[in-house]
N, C-alpha and C. Protein backbone atom coordinates (compact mmCIF):
# COMPACT_ATOMS: atom_id res chain seq x y z
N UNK A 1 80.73 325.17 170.00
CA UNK A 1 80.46 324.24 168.92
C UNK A 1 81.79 323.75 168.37
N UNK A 2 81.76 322.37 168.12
CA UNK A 2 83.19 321.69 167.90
C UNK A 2 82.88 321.38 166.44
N UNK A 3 83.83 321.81 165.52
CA UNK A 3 83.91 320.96 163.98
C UNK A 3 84.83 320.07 163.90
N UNK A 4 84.04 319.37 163.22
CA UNK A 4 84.81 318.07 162.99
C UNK A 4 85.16 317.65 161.77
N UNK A 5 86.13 317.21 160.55
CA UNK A 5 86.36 316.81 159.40
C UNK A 5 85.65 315.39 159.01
N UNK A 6 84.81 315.42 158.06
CA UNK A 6 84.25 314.26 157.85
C UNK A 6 85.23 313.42 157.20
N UNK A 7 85.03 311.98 157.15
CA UNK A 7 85.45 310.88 156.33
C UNK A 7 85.73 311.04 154.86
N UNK A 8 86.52 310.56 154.45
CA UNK A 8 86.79 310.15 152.93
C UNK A 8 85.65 309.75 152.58
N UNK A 9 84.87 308.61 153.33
CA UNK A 9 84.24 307.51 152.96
C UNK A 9 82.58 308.62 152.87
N UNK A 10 82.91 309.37 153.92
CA UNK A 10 81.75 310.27 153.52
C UNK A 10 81.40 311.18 152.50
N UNK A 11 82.62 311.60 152.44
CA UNK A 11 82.64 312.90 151.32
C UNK A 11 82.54 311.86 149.65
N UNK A 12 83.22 310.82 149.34
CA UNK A 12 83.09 310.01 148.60
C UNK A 12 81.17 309.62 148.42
N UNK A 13 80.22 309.62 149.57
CA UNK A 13 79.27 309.02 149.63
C UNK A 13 78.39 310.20 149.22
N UNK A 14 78.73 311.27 149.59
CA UNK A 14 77.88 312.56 149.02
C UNK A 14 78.21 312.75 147.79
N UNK A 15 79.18 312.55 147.01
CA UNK A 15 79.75 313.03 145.64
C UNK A 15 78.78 311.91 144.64
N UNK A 16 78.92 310.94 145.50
CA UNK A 16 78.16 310.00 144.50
C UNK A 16 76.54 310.30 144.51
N UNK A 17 76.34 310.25 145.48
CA UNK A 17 74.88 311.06 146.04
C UNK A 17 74.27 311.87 144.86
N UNK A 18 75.27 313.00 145.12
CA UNK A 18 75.15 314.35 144.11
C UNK A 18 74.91 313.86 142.41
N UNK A 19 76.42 312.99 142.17
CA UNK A 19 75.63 313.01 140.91
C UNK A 19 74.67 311.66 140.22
N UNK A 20 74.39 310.94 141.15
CA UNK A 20 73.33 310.09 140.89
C UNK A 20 72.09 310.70 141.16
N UNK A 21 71.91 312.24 141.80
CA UNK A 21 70.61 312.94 141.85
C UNK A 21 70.35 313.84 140.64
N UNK A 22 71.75 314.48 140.31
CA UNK A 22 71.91 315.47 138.92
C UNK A 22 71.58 314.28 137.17
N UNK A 23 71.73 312.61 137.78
CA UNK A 23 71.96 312.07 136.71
C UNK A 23 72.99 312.07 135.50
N UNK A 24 74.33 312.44 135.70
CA UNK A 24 74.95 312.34 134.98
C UNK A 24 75.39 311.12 134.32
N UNK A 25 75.98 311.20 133.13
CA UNK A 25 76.35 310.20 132.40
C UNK A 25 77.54 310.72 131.30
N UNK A 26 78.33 309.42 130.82
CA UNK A 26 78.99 309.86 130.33
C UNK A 26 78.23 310.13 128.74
N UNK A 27 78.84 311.35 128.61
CA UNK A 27 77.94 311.58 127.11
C UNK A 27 79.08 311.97 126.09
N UNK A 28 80.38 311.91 126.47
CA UNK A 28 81.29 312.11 125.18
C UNK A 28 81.57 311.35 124.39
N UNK A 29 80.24 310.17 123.96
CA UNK A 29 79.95 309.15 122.79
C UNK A 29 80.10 310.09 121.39
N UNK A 30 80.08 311.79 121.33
CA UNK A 30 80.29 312.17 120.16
C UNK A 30 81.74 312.84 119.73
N UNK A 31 82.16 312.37 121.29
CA UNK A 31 84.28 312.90 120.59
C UNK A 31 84.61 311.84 120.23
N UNK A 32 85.71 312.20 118.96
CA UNK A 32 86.36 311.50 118.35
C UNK A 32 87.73 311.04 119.56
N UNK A 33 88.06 309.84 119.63
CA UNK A 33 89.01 309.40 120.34
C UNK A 33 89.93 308.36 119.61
N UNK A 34 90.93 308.49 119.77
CA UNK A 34 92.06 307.44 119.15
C UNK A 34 93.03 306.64 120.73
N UNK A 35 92.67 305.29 120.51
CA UNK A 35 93.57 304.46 121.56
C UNK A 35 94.67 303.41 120.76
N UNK A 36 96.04 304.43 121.27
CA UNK A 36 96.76 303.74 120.09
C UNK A 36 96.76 302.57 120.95
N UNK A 37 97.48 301.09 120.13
CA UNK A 37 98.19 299.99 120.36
C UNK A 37 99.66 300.32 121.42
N UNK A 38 99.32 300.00 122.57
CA UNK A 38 100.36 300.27 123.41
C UNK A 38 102.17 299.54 123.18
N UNK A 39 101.83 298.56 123.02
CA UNK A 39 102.48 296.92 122.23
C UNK A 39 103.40 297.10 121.02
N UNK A 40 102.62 298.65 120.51
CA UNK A 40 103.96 299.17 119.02
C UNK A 40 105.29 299.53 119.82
N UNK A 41 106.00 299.45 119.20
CA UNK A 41 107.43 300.48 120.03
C UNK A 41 107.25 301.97 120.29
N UNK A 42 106.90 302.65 118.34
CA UNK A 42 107.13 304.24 118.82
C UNK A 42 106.32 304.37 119.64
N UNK A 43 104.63 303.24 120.08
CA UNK A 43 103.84 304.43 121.15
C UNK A 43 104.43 304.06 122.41
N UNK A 44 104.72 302.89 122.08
CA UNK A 44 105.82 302.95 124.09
C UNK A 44 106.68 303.36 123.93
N UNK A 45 107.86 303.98 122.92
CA UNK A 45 108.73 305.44 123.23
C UNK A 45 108.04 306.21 123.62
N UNK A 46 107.16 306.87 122.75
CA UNK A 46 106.49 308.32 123.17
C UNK A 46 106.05 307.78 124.55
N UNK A 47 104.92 307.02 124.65
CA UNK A 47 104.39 307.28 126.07
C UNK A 47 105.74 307.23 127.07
N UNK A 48 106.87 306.56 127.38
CA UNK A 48 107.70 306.67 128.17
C UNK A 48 108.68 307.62 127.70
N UNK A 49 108.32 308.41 127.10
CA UNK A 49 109.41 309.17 126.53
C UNK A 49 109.65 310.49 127.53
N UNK A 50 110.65 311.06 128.07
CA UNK A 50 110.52 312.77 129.46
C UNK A 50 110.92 313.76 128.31
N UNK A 51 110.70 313.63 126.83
CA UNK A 51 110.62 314.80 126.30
C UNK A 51 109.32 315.15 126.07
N UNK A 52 108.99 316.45 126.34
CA UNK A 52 107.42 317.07 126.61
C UNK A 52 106.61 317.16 125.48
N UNK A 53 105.68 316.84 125.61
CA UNK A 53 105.09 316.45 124.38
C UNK A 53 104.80 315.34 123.71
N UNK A 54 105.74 314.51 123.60
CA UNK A 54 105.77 313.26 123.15
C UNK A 54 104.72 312.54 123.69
N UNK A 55 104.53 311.68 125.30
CA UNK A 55 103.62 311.34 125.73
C UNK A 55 102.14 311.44 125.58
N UNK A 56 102.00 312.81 125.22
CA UNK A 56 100.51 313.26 125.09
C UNK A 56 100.10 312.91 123.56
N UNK A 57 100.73 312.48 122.80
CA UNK A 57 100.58 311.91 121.19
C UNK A 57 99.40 310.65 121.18
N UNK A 58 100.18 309.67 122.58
CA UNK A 58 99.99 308.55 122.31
C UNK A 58 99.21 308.29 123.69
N UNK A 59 99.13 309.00 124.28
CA UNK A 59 98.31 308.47 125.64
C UNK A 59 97.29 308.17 125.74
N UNK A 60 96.29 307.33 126.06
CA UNK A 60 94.85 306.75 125.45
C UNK A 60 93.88 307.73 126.17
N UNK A 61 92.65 308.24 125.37
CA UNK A 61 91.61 308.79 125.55
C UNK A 61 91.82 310.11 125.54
N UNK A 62 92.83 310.70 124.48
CA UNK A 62 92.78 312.05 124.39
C UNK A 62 92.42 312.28 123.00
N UNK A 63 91.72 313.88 122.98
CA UNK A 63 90.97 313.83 121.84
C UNK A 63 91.90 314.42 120.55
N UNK A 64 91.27 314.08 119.65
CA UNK A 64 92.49 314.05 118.73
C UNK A 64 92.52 316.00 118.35
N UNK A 65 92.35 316.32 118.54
CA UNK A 65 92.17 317.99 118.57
C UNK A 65 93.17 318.08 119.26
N UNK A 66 93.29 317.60 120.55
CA UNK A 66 94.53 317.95 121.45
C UNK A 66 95.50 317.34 121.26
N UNK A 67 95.58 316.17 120.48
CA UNK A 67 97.28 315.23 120.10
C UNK A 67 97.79 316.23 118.82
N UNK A 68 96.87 316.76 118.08
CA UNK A 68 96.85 317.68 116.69
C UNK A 68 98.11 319.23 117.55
N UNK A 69 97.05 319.32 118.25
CA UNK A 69 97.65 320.90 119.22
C UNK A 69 99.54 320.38 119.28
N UNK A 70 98.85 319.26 120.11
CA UNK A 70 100.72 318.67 120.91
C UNK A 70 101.45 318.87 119.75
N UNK A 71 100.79 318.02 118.64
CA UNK A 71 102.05 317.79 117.67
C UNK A 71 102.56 319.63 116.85
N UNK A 72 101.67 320.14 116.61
CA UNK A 72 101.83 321.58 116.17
C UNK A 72 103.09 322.11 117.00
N UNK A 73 102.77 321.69 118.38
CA UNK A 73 103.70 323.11 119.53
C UNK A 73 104.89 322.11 119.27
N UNK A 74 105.19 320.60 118.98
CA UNK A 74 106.13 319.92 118.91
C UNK A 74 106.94 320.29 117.94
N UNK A 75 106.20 320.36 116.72
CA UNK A 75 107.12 320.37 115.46
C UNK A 75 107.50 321.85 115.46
N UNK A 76 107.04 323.28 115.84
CA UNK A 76 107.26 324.35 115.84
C UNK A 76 108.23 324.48 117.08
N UNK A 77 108.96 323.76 118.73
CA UNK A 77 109.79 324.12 118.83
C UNK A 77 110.46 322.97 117.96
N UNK A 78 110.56 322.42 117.54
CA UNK A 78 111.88 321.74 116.34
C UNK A 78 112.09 322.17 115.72
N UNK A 79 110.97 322.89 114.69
CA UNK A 79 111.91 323.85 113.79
C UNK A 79 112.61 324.93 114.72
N UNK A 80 112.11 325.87 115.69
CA UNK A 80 112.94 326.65 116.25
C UNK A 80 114.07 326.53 116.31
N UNK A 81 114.32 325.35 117.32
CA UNK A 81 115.89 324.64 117.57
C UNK A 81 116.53 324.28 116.55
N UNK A 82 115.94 324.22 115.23
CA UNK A 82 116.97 324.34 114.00
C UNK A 82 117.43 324.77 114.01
N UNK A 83 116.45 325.74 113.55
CA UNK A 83 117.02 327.32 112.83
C UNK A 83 117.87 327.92 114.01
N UNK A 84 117.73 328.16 115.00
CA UNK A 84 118.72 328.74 116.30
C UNK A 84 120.12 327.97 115.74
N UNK A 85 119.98 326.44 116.15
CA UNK A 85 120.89 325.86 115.86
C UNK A 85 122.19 325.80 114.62
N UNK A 86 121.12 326.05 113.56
CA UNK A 86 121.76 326.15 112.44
C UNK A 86 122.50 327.50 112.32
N UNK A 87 122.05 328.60 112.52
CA UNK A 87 122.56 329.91 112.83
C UNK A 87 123.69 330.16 113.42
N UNK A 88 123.57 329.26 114.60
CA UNK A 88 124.93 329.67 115.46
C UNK A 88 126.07 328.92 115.24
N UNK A 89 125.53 327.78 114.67
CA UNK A 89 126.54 326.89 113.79
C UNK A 89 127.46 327.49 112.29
N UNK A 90 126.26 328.16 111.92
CA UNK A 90 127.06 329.16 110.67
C UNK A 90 128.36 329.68 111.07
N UNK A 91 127.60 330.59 112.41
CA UNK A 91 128.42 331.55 112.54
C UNK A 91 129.50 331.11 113.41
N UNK A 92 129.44 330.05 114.21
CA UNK A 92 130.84 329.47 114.74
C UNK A 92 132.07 328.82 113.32
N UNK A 93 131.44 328.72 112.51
CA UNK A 93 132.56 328.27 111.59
C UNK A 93 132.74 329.25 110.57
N UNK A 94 131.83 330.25 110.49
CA UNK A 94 132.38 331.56 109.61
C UNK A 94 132.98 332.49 110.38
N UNK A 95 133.11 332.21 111.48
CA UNK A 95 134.44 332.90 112.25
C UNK A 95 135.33 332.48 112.98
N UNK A 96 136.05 331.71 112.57
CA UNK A 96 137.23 330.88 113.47
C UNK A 96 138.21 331.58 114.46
N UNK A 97 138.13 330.80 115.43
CA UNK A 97 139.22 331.44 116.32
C UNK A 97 140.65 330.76 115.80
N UNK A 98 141.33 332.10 115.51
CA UNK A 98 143.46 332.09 115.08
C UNK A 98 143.57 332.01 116.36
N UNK A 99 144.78 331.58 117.08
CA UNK A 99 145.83 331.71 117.81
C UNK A 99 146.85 331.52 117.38
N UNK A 100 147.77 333.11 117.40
CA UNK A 100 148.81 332.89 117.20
C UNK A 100 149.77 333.17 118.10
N UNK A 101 151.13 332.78 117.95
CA UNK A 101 152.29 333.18 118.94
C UNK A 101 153.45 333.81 118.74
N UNK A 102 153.57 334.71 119.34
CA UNK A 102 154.84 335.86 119.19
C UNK A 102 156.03 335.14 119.59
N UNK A 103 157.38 334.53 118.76
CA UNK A 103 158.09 334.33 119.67
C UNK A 103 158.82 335.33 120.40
N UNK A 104 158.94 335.88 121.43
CA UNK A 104 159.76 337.05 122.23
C UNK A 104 160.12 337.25 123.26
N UNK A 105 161.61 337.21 123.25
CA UNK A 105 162.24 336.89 125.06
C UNK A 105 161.47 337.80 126.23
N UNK A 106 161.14 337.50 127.10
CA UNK A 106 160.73 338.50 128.68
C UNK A 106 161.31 338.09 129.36
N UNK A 107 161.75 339.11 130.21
CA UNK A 107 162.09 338.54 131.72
C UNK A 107 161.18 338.09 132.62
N UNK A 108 161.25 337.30 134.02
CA UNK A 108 159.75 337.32 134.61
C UNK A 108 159.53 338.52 135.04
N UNK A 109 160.32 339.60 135.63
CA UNK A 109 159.69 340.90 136.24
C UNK A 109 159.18 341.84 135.10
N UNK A 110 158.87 341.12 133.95
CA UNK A 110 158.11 342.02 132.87
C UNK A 110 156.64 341.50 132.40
N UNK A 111 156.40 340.32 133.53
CA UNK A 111 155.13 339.81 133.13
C UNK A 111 153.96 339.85 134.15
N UNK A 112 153.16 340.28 133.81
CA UNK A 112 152.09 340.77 134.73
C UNK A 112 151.61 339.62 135.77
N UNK A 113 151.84 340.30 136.98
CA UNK A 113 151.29 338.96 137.92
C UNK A 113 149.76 339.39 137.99
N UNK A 114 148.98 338.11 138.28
CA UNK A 114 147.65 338.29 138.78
C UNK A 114 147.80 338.37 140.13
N UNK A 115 146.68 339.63 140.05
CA UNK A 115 146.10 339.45 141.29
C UNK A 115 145.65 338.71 142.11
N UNK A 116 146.00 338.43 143.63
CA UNK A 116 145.62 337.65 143.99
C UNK A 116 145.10 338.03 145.34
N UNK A 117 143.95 337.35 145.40
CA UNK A 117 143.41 337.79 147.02
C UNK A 117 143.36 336.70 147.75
N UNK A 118 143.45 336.55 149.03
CA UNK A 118 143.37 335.39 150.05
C UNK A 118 142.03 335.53 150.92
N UNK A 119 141.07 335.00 150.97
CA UNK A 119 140.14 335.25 151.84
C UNK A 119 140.41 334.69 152.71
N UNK A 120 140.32 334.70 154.17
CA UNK A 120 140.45 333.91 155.64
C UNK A 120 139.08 333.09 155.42
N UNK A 121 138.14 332.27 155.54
CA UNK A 121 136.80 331.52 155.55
C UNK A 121 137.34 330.66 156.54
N UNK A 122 138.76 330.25 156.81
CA UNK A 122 138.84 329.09 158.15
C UNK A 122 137.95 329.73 159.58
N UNK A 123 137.53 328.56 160.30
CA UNK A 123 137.04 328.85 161.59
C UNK A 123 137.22 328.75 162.44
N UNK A 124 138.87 328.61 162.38
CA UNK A 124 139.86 328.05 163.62
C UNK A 124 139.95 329.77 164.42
N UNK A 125 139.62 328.76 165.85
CA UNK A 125 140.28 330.39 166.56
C UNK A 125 141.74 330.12 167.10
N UNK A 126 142.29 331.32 166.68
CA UNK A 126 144.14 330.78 166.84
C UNK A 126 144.20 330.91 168.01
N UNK A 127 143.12 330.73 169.26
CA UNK A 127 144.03 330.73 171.03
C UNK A 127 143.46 329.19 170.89
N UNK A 128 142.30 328.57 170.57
CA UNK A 128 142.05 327.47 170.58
C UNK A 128 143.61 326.39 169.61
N UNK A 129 143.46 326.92 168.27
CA UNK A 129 144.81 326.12 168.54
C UNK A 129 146.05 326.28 168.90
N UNK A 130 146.72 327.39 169.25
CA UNK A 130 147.42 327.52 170.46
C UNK A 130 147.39 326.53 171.38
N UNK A 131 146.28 325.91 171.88
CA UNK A 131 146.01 325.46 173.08
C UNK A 131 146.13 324.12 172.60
N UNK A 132 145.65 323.67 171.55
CA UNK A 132 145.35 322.23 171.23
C UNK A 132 147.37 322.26 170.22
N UNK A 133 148.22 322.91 169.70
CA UNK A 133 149.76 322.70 169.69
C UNK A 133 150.44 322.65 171.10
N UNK A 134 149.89 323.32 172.08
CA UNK A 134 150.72 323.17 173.68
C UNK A 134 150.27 322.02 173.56
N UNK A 135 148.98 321.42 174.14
CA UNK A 135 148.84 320.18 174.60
C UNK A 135 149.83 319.07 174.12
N UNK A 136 149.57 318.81 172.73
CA UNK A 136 150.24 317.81 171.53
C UNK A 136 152.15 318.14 171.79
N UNK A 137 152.22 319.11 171.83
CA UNK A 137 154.06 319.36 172.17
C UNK A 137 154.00 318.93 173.48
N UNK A 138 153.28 318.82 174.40
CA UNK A 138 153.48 318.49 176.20
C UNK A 138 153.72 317.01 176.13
N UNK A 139 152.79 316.37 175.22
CA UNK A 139 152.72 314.77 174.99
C UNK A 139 153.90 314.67 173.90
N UNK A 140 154.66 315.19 173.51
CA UNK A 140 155.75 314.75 172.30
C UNK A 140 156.75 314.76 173.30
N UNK A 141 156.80 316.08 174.38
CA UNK A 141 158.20 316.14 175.24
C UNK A 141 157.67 314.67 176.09
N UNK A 142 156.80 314.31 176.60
CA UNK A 142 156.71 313.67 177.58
C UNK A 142 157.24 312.27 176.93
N UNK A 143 156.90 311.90 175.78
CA UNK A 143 157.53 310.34 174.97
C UNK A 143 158.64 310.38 175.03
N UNK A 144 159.47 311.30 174.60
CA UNK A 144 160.94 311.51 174.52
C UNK A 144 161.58 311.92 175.60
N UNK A 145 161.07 311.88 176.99
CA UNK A 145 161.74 312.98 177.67
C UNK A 145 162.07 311.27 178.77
């Protein structure tokens, strides 16, 4: 037995099928809905706006329970990012960084070298260029020679 994937056009034709047999209809004639004026500015900021939240304020056919929610989680991280903000702002200017400077002769062999490491990461193999400096010196003697 071979299966086969039906059509879009089919699966589309049963769905409709289904609920023209169940009779559905739209019945959310008793939610409250707000469709702002697209044509204002702030609702075409918000709706084009990629800060989260914003969009869902003004987007048409959402119920106002859920623009209520958005705006709650909106204004609660803003205050967050205040108060964070404001905090660390305190405390960057109630503690200033001094730099000060010693003037005092050193020699250089009294000043600490850094460490330093060399990693190899090249991928040259040194007989390959070996081979590719012979070649290039064979053609330098041969111009001049």
């Amino acid at each position: 037995m071979q299966f086969t994937f039906p059509t879009l056009d089919a699966v589309f034709k049963n769905l409709q099928n289904r609920q023209s047999s169940l009779n559905l209809k739209n019945t959310n004639s008793h939610i409250m809905w707000w469709n702002p004026k697209s044509d204002i500015l702030p609702t075409q900021f918000c709706l084009d706006s990629s800060l989260h939240g914003l969009k869902y304020w003004c987007q048409p056919q959402r119920h106002i329970l859920e623009r209520l929610l958005w705006l709650f989680f909106v204004v609660v991280a803003a205050i967050t990012a205040f108060v964070f903000i404001s905090n660390f702002w305190g405390q960057y200017f109630g503690n200033p960084i001094v730099t000060t400077f010693t003037p005092m002769q050193t020699t250089i062999s009294e000043i600490p070298f850094p460490a330093v490491t060399i990693c190899n990461v090249n991928n040259v193999q040194k007989y390959k260029a070996e081979q590719i400096l012979s070649y290039e010196m064979n053609i330098i003697r041969c111009i001049f020679c």
